[in-house]
PDB file of N, CA and C in Angstrom:
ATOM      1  N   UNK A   1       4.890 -25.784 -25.204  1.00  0.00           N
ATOM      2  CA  UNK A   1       4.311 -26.677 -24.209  1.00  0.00           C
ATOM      3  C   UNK A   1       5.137 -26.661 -22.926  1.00  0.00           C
ATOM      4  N   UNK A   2       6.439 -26.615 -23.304  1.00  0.00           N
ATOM      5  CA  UNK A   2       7.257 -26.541 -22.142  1.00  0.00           C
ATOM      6  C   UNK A   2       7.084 -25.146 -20.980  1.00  0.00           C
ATOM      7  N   UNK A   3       6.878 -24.030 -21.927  1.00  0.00           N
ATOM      8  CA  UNK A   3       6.665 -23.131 -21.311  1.00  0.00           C
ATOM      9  C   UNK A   3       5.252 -22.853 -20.541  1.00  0.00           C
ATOM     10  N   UNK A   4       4.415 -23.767 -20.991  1.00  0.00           N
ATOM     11  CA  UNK A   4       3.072 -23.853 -20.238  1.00  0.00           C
ATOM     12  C   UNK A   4       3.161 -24.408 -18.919  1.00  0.00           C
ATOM     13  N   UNK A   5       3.931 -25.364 -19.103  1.00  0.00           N
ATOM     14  CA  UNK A   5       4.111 -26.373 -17.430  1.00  0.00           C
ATOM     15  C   UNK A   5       5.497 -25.099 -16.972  1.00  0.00           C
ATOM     16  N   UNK A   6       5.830 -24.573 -16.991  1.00  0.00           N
ATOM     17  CA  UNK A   6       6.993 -23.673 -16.443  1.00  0.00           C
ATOM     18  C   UNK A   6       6.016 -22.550 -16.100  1.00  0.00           C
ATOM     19  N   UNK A   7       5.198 -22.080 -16.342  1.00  0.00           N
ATOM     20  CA  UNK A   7       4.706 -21.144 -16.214  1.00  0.00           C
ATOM     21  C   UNK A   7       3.162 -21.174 -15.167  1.00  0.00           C
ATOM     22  N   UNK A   8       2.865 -22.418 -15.508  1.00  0.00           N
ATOM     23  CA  UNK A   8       2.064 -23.105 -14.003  1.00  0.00           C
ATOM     24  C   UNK A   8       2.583 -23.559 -13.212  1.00  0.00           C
ATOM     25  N   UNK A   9       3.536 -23.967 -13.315  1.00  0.00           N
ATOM     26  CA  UNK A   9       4.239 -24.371 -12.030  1.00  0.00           C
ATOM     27  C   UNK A   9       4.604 -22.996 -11.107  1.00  0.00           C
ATOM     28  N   UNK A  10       5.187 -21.911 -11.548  1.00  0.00           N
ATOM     29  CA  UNK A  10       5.506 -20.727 -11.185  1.00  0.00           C
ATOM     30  C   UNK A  10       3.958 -20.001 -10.753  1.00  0.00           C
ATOM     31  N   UNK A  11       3.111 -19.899 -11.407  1.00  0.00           N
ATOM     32  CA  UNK A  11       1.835 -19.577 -10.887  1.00  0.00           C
ATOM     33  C   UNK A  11       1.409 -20.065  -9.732  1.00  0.00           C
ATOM     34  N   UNK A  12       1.441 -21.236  -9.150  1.00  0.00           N
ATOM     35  CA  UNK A  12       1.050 -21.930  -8.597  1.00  0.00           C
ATOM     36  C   UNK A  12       1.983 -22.152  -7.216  1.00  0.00           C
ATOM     37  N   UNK A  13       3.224 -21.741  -7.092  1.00  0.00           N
ATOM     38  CA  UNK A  13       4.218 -21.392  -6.109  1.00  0.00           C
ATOM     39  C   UNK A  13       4.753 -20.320  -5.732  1.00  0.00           C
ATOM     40  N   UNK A  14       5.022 -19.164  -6.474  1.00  0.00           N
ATOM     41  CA  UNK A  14       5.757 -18.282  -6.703  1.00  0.00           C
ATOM     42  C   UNK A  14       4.983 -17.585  -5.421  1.00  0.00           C
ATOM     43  N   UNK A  15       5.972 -16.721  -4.740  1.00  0.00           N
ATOM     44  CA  UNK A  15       5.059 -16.106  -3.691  1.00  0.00           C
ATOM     45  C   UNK A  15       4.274 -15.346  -4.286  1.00  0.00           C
ATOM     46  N   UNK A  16       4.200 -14.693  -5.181  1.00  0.00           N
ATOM     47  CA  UNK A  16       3.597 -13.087  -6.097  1.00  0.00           C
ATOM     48  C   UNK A  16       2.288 -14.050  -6.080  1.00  0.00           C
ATOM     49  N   UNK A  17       2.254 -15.282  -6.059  1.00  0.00           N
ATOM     50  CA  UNK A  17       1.193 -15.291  -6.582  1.00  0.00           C
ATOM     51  C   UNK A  17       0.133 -16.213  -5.344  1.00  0.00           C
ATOM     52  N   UNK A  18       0.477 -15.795  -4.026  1.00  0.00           N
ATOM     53  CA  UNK A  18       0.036 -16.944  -3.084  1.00  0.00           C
ATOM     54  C   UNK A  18      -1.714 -16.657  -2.622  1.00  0.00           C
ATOM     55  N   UNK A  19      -1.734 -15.541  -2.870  1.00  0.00           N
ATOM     56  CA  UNK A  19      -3.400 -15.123  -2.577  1.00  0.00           C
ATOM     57  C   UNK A  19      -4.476 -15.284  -3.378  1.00  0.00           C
ATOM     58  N   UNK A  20      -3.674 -15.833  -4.743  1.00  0.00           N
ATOM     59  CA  UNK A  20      -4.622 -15.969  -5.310  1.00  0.00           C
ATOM     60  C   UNK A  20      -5.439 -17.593  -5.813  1.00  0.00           C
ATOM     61  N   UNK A  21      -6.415 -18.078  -5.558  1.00  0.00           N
ATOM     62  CA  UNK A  21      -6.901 -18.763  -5.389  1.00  0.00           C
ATOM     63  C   UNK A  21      -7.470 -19.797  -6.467  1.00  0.00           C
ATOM     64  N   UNK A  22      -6.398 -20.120  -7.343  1.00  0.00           N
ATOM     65  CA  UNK A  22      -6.284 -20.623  -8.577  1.00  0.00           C
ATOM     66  C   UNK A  22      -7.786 -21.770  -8.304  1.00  0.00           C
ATOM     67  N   UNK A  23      -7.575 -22.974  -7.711  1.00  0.00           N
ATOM     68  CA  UNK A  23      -8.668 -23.659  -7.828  1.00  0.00           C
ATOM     69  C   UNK A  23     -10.262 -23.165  -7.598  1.00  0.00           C
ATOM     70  N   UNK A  24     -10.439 -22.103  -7.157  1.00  0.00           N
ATOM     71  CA  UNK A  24     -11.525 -21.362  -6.897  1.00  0.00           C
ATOM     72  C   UNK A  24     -11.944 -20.682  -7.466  1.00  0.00           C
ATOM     73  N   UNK A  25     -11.048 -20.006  -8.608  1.00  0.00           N
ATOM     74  CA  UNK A  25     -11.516 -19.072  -9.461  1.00  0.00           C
ATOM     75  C   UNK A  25     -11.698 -19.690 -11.014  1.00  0.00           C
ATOM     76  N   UNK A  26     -12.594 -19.031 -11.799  1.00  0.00           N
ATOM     77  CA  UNK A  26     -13.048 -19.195 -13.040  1.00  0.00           C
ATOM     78  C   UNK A  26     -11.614 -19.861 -13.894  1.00  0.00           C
ATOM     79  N   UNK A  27     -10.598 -19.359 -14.025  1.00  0.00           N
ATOM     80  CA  UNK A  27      -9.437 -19.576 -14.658  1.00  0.00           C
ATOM     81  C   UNK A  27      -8.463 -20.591 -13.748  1.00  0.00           C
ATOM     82  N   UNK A  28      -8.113 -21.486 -14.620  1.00  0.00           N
ATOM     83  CA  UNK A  28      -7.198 -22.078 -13.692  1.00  0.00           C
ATOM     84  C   UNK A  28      -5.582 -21.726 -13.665  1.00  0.00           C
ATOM     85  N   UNK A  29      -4.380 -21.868 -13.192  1.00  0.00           N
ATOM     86  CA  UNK A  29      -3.792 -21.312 -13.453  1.00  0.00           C
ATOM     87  C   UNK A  29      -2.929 -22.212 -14.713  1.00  0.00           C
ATOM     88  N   UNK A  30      -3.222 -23.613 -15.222  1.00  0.00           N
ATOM     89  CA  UNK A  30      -2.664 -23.715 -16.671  1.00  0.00           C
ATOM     90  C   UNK A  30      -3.757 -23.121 -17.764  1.00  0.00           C
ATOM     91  N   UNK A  31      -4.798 -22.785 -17.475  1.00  0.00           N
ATOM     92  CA  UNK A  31      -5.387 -21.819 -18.774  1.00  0.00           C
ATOM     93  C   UNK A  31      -4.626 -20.852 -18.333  1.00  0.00           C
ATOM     94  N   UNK A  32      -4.400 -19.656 -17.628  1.00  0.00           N
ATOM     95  CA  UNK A  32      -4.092 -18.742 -17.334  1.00  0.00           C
ATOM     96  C   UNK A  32      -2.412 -18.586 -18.120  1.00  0.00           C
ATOM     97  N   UNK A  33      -1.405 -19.376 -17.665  1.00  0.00           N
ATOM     98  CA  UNK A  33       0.007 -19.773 -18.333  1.00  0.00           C
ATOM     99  C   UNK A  33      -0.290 -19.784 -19.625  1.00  0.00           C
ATOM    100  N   UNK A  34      -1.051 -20.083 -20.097  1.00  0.00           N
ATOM    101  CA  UNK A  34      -1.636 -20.808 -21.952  1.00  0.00           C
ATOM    102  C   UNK A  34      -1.876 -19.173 -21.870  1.00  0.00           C
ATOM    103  N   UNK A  35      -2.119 -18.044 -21.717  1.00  0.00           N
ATOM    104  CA  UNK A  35      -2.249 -16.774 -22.275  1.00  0.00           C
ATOM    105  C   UNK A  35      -1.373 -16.120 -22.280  1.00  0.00           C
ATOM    106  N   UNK A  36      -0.367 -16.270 -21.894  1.00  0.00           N
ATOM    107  CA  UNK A  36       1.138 -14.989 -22.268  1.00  0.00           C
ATOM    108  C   UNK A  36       1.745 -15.589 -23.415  1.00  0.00           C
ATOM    109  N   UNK A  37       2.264 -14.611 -24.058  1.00  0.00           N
ATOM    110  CA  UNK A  37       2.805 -14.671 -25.118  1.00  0.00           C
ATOM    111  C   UNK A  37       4.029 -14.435 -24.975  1.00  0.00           C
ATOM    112  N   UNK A  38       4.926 -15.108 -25.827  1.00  0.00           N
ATOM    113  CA  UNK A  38       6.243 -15.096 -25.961  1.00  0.00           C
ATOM    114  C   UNK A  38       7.320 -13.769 -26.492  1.00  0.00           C
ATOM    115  N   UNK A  39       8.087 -13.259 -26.128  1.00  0.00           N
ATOM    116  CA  UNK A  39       8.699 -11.893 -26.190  1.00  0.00           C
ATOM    117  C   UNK A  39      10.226 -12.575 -26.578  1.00  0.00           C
ATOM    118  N   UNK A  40      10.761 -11.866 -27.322  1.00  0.00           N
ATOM    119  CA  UNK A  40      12.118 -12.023 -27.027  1.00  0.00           C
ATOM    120  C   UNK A  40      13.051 -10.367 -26.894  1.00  0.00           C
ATOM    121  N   UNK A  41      13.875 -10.265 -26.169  1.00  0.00           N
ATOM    122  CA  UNK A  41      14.474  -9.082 -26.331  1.00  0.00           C
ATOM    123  C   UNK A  41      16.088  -8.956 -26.046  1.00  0.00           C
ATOM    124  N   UNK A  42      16.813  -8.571 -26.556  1.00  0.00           N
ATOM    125  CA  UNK A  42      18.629  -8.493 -26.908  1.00  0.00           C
ATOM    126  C   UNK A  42      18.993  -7.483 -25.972  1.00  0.00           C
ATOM    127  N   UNK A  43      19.954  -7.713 -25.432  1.00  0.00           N
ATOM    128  CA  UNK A  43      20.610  -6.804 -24.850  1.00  0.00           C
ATOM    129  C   UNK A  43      20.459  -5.164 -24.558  1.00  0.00           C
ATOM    130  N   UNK A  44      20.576  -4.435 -23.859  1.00  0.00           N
ATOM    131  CA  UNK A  44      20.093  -3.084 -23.667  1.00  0.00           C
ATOM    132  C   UNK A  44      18.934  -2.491 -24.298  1.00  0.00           C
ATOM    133  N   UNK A  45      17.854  -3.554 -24.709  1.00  0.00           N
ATOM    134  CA  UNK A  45      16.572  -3.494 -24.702  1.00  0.00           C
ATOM    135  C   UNK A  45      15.723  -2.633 -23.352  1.00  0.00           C
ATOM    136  N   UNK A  46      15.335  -1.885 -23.826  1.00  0.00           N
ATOM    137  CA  UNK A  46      14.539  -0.992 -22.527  1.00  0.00           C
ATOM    138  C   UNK A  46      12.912  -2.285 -22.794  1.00  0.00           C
ATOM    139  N   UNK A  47      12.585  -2.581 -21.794  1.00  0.00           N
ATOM    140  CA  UNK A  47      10.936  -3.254 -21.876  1.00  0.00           C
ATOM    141  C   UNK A  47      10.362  -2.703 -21.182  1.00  0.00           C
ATOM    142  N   UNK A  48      10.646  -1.826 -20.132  1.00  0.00           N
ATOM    143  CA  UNK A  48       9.812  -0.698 -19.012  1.00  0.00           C
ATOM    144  C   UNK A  48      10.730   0.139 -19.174  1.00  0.00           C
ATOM    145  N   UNK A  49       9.618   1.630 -19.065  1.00  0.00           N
ATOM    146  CA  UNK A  49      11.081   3.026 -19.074  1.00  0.00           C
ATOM    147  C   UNK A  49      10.219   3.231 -17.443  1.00  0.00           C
ATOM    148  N   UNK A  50      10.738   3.693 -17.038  1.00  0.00           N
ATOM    149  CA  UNK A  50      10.030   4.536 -15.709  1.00  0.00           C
ATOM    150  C   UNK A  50       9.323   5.733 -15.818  1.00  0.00           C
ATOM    151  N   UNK A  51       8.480   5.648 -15.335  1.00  0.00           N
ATOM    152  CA  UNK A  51       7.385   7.084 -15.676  1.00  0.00           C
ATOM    153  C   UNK A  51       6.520   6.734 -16.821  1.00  0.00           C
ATOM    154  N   UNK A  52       6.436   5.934 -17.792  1.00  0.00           N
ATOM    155  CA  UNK A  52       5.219   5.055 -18.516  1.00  0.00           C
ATOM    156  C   UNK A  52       4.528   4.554 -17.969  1.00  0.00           C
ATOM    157  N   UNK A  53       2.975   4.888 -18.343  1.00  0.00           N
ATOM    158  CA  UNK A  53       1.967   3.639 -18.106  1.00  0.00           C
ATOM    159  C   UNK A  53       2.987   2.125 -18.583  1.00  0.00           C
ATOM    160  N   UNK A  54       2.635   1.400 -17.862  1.00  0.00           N
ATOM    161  CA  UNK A  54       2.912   0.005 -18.360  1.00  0.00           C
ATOM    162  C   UNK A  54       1.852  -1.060 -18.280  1.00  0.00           C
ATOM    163  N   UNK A  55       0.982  -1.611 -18.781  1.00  0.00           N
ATOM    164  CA  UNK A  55       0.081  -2.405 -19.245  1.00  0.00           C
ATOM    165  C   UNK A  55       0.401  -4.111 -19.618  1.00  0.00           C
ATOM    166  N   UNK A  56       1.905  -4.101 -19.111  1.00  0.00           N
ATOM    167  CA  UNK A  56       2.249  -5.647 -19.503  1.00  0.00           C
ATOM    168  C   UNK A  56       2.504  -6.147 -18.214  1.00  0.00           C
ATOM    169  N   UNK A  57       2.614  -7.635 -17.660  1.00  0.00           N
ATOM    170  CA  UNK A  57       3.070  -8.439 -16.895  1.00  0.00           C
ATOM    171  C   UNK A  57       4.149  -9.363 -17.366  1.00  0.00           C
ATOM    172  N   UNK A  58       5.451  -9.413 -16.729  1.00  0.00           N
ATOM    173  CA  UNK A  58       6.346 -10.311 -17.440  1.00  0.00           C
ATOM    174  C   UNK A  58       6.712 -11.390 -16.776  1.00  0.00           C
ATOM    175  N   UNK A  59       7.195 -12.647 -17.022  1.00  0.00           N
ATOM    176  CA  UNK A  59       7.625 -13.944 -16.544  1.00  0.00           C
ATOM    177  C   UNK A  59       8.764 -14.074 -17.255  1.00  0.00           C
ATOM    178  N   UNK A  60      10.172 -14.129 -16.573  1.00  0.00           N
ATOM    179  CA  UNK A  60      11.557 -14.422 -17.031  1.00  0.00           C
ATOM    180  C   UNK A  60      11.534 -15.508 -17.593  1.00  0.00           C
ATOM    181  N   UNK A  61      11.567 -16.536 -18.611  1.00  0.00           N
ATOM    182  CA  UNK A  61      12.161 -18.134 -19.043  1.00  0.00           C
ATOM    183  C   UNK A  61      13.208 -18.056 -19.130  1.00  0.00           C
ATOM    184  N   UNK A  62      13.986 -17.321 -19.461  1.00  0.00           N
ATOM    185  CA  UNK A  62      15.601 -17.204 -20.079  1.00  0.00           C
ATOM    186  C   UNK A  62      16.432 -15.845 -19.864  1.00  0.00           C
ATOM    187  N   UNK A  63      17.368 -15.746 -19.289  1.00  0.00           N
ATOM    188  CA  UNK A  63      18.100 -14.530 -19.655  1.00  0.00           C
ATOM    189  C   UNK A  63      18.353 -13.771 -18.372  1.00  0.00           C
ATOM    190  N   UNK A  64      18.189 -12.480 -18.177  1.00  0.00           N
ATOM    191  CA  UNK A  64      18.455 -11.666 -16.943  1.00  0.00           C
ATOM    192  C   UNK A  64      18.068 -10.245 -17.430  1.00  0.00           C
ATOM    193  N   UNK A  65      17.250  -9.436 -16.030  1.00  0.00           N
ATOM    194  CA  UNK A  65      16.775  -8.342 -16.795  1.00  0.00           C
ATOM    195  C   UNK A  65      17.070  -7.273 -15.440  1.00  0.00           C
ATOM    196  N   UNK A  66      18.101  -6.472 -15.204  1.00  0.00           N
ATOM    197  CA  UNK A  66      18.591  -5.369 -14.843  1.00  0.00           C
ATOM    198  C   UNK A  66      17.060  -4.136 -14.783  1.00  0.00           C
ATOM    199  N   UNK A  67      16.877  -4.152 -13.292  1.00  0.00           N
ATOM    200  CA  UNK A  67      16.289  -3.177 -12.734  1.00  0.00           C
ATOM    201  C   UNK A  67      17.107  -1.854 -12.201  1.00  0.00           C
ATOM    202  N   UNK A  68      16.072  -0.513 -13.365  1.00  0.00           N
ATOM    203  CA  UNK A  68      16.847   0.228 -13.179  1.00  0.00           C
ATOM    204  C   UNK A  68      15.907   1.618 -12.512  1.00  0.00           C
ATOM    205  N   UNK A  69      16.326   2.445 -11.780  1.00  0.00           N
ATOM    206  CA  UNK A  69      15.745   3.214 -10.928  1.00  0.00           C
ATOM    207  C   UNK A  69      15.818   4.485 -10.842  1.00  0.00           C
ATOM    208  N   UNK A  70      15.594   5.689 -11.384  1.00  0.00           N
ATOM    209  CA  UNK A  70      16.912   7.306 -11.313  1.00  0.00           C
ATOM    210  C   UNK A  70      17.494   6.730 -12.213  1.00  0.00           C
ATOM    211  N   UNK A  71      18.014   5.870 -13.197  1.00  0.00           N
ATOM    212  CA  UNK A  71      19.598   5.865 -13.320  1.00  0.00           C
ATOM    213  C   UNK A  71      20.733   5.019 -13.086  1.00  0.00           C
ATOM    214  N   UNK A  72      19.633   4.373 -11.953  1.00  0.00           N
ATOM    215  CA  UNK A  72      20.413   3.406 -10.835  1.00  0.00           C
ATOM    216  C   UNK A  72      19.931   2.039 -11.405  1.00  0.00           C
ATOM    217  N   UNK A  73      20.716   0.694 -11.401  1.00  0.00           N
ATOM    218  CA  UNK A  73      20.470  -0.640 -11.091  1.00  0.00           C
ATOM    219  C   UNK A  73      20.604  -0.609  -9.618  1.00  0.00           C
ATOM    220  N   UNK A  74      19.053  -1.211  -9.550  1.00  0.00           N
ATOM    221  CA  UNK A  74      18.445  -1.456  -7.924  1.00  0.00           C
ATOM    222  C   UNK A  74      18.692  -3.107  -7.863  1.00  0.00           C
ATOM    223  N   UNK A  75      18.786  -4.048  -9.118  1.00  0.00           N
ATOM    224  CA  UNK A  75      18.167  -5.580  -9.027  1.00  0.00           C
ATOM    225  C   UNK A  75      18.393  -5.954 -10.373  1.00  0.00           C
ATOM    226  N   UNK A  76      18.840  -7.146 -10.245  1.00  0.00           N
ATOM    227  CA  UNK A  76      18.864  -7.986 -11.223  1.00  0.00           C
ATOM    228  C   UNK A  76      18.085  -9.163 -11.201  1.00  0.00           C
ATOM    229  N   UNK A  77      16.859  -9.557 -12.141  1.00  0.00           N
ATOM    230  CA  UNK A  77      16.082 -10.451 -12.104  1.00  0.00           C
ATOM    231  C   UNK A  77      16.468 -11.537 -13.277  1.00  0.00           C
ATOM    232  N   UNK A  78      16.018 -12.716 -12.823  1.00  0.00           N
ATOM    233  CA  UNK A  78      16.593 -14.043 -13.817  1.00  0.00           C
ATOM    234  C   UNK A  78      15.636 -14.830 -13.661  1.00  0.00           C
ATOM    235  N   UNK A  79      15.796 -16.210 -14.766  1.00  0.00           N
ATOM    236  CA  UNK A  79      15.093 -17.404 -14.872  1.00  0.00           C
ATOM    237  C   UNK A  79      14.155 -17.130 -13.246  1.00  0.00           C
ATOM    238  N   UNK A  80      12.704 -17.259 -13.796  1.00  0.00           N
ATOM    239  CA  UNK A  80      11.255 -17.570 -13.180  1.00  0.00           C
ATOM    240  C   UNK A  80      11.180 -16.055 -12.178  1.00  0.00           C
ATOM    241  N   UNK A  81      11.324 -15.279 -12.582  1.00  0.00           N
ATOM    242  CA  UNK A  81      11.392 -13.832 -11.332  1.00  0.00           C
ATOM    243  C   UNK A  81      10.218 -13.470 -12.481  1.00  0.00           C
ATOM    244  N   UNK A  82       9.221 -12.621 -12.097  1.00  0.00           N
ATOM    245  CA  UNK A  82       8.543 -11.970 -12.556  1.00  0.00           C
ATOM    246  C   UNK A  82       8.181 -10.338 -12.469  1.00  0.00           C
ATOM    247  N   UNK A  83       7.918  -9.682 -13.094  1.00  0.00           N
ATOM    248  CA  UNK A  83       7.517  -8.116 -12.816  1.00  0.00           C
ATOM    249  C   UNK A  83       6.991  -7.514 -13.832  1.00  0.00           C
ATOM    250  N   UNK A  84       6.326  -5.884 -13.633  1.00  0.00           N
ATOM    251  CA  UNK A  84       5.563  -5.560 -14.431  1.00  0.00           C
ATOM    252  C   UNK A  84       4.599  -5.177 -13.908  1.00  0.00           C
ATOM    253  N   UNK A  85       3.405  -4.532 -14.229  1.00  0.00           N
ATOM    254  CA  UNK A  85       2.197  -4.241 -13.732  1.00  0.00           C
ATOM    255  C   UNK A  85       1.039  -5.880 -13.307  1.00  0.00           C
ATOM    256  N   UNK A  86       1.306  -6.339 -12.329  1.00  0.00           N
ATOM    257  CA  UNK A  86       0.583  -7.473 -11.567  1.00  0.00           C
ATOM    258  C   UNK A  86      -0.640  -7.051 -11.119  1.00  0.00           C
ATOM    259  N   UNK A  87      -1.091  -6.263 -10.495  1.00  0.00           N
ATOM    260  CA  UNK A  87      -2.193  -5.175 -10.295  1.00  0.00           C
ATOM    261  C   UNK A  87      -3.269  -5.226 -11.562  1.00  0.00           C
ATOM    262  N   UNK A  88      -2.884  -5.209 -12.401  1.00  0.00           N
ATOM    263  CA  UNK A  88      -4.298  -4.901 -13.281  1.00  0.00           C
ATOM    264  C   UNK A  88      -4.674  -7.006 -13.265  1.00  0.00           C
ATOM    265  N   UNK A  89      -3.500  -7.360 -13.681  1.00  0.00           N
ATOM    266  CA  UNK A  89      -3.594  -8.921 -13.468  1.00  0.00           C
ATOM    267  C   UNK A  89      -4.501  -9.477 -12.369  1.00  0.00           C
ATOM    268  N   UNK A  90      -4.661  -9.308 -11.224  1.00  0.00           N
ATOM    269  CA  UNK A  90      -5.000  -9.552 -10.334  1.00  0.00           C
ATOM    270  C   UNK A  90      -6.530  -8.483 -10.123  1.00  0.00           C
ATOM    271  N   UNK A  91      -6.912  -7.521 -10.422  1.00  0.00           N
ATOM    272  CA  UNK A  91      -7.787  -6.779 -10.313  1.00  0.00           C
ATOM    273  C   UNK A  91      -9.222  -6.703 -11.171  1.00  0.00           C
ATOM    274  N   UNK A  92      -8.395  -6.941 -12.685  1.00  0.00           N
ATOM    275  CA  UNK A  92      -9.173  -6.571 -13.937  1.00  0.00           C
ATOM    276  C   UNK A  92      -9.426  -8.161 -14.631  1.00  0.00           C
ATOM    277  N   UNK A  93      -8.838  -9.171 -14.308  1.00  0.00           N
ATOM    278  CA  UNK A  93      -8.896 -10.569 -14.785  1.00  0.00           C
ATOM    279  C   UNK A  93      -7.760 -10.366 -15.904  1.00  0.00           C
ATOM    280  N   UNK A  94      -6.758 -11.751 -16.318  1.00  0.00           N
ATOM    281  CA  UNK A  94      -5.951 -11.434 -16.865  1.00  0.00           C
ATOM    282  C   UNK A  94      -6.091 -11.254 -18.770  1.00  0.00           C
ATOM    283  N   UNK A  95      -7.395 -11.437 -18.984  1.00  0.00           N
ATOM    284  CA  UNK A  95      -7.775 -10.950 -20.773  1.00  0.00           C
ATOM    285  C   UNK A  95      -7.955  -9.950 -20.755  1.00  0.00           C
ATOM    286  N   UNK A  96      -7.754  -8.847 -20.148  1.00  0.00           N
ATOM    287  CA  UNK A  96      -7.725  -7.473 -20.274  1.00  0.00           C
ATOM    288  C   UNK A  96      -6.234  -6.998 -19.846  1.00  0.00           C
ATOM    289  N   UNK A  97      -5.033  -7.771 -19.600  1.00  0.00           N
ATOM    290  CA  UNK A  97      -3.906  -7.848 -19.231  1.00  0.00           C
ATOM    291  C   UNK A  97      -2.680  -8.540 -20.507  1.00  0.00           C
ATOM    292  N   UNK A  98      -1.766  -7.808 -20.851  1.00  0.00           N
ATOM    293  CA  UNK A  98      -0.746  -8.223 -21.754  1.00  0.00           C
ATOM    294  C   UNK A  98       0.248  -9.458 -20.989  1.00  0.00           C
ATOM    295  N   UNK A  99       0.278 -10.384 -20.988  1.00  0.00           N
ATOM    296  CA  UNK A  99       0.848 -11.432 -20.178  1.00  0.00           C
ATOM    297  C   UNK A  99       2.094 -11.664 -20.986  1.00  0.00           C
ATOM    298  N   UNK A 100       3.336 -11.461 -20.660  1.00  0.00           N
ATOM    299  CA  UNK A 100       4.828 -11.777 -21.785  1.00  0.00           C
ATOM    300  C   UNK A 100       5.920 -12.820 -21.475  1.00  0.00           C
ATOM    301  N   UNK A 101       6.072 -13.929 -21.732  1.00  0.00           N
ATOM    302  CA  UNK A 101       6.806 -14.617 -21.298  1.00  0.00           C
ATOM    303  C   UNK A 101       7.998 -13.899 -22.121  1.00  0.00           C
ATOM    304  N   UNK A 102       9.285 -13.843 -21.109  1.00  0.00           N
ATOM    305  CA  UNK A 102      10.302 -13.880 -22.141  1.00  0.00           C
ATOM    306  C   UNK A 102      11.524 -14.162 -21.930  1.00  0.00           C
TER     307      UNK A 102
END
């Protein structure tokens, strides 16, 4: 439950998400939060390799997740940063989209 109001609240502010027109559209954005599912992952966990299709959208709750590039850490993302394929999210409606809180 907690993560539902954390996850609309972030919908609903987050710049990633300013064009989109939560009260106007079919979904609101606490149904929308109510569809990702919870992930957990440990340390030097790969969750994106580069050069994969990727088919998921992620929302940070906890932890820190090292963006890596070539080889390279470009970024380090933490509590409420999001990334992932947003594009199909935004294009295809998000039930045809893997939504991961983690």
């Amino acid at each position: 439950a907690d993560s539902v109001a954390m996850l609309t609240t972030i919908l609903k502010t987050h710049y990633i998400f300013a064009n989109i027109p939560w009260r106007k559209e079919k979904h609101s954005a606490h149904e929308f939060a109510q569809s990702f599912k919870a992930m957990t992952f440990i340390a030097d966990d790969k969750i994106i390799t580069q050069g994969e299709n990727g088919d998921n959208f992620y929302v940070i709750e906890s932890g820190y997740v090292d963006i890596v590039k070539n080889g390279k850490k470009i970024v380090t993302l933490g509590p409420l940063d999001a990334f992932g394929k947003f594009c199909v999210c935004v294009l295809s409606g998000f039930e045809e989209t893997n939504l991961v809180l983690i």
